[in-house]
Protein backbone atom coordinates (compact mmCIF):
# COMPACT_ATOMS: atom_id res chain seq x y z
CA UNK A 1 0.00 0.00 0.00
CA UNK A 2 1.27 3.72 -0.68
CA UNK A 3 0.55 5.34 1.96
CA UNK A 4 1.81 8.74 0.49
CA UNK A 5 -0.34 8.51 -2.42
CA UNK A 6 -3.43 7.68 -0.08
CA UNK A 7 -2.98 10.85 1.56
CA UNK A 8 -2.53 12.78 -1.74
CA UNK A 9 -5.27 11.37 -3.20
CA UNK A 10 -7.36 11.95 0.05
CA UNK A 11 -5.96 16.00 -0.31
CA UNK A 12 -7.09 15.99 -3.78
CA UNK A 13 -10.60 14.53 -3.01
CA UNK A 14 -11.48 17.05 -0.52
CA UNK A 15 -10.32 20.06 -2.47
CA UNK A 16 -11.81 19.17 -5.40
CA UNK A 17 -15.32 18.91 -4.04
CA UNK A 18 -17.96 21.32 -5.39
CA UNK A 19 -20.35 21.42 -2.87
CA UNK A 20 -18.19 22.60 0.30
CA UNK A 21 -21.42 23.56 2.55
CA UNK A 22 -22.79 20.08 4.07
CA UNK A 23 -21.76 17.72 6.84
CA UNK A 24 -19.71 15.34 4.80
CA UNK A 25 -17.23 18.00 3.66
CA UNK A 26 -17.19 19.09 7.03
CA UNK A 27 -16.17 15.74 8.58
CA UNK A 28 -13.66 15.28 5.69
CA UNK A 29 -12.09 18.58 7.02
CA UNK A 30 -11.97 17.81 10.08
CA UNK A 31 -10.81 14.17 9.62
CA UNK A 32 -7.81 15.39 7.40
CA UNK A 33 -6.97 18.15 9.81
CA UNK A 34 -6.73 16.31 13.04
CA UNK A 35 -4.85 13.38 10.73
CA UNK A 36 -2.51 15.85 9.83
CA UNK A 37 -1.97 17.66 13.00
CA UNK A 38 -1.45 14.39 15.37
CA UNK A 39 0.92 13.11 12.64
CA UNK A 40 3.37 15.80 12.36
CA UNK A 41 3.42 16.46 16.16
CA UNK A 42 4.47 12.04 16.30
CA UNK A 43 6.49 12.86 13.91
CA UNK A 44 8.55 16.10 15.94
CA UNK A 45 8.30 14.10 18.88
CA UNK A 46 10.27 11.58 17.78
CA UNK A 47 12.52 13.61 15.58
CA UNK A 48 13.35 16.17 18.58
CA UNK A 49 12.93 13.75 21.91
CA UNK A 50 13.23 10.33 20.91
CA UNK A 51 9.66 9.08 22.18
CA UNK A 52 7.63 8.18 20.32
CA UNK A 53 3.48 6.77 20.67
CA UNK A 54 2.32 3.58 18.42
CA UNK A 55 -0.15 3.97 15.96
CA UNK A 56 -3.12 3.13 18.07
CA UNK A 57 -2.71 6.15 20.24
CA UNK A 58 -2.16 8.58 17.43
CA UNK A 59 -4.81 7.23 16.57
CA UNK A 60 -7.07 7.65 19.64
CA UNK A 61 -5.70 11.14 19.64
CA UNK A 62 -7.17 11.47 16.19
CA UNK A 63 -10.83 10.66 16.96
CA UNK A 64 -10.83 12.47 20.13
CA UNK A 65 -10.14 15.46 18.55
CA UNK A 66 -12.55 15.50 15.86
CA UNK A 67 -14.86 13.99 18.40
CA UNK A 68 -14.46 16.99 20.43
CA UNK A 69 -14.90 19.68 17.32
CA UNK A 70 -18.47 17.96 16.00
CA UNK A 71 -19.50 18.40 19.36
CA UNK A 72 -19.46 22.35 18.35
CA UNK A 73 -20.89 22.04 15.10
CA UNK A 74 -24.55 23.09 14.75
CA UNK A 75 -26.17 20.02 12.13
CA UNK A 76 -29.13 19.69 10.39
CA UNK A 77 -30.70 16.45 11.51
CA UNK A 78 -30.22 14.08 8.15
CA UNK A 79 -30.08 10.53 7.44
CA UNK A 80 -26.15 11.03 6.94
CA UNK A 81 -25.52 13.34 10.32
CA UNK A 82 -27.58 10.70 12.33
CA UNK A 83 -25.17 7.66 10.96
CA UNK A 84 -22.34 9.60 11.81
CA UNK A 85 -23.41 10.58 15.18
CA UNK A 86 -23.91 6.50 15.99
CA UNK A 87 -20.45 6.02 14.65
CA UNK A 88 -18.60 8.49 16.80
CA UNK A 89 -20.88 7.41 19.50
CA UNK A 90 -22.69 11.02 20.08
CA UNK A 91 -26.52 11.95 19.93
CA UNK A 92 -28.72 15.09 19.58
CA UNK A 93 -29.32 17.79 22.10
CA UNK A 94 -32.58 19.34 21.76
CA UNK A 95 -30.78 22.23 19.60
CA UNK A 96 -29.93 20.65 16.72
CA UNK A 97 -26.53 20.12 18.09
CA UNK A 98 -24.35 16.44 19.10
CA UNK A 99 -23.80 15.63 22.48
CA UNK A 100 -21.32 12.99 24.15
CA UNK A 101 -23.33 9.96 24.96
């Protein structure tokens, strides 16, 4: 697998959307933010202190994060926002909003 050209192709896929106002180009924002962010702080924390995390807690850190940002977001209630609320394991408030379970 080519890992590099996953993540370019990923990059590619979300800029090259046309419809940038809904929940699934949200989530692929977030997703590829957090992705990048946790990555390149492993990455300087084993480049400039010599410890490093395995991949199961970068990834943890990861889904926390963008666990923690849809819990801000504001969502119109949709077939699509109510699968991805079950898979991140939040639910509704009564304002249209997620909250932890």
């Amino acid at each position: 697998m080519n890992r590099k050209h996953d993540l370019l192709a990923g990059c590619r896929y979300i800029a090259d959307k046309q419809v940038k106002n809904n929940f699934g180009w949200a989530m692929d924002k977030l997703i590829l933010a957090a992705s990048v962010y946790f990555i390149w702080q492993e990455r300087n924390r084993r480049l400039f202190t010599g410890v490093s995390r395995n991949v199961e807690s970068v990834i943890n850190c990861i889904k926390d994060s963008v666990k923690t940002r849809l819990l801000a977001l504001k969502v119109k209630k949709s077939t699509k926002s109510q699968r991805t609320a079950s898979k991140w394991g939040l639910k509704w408030s009564s304002n249209d909003m997620f909250e932890a379970c």
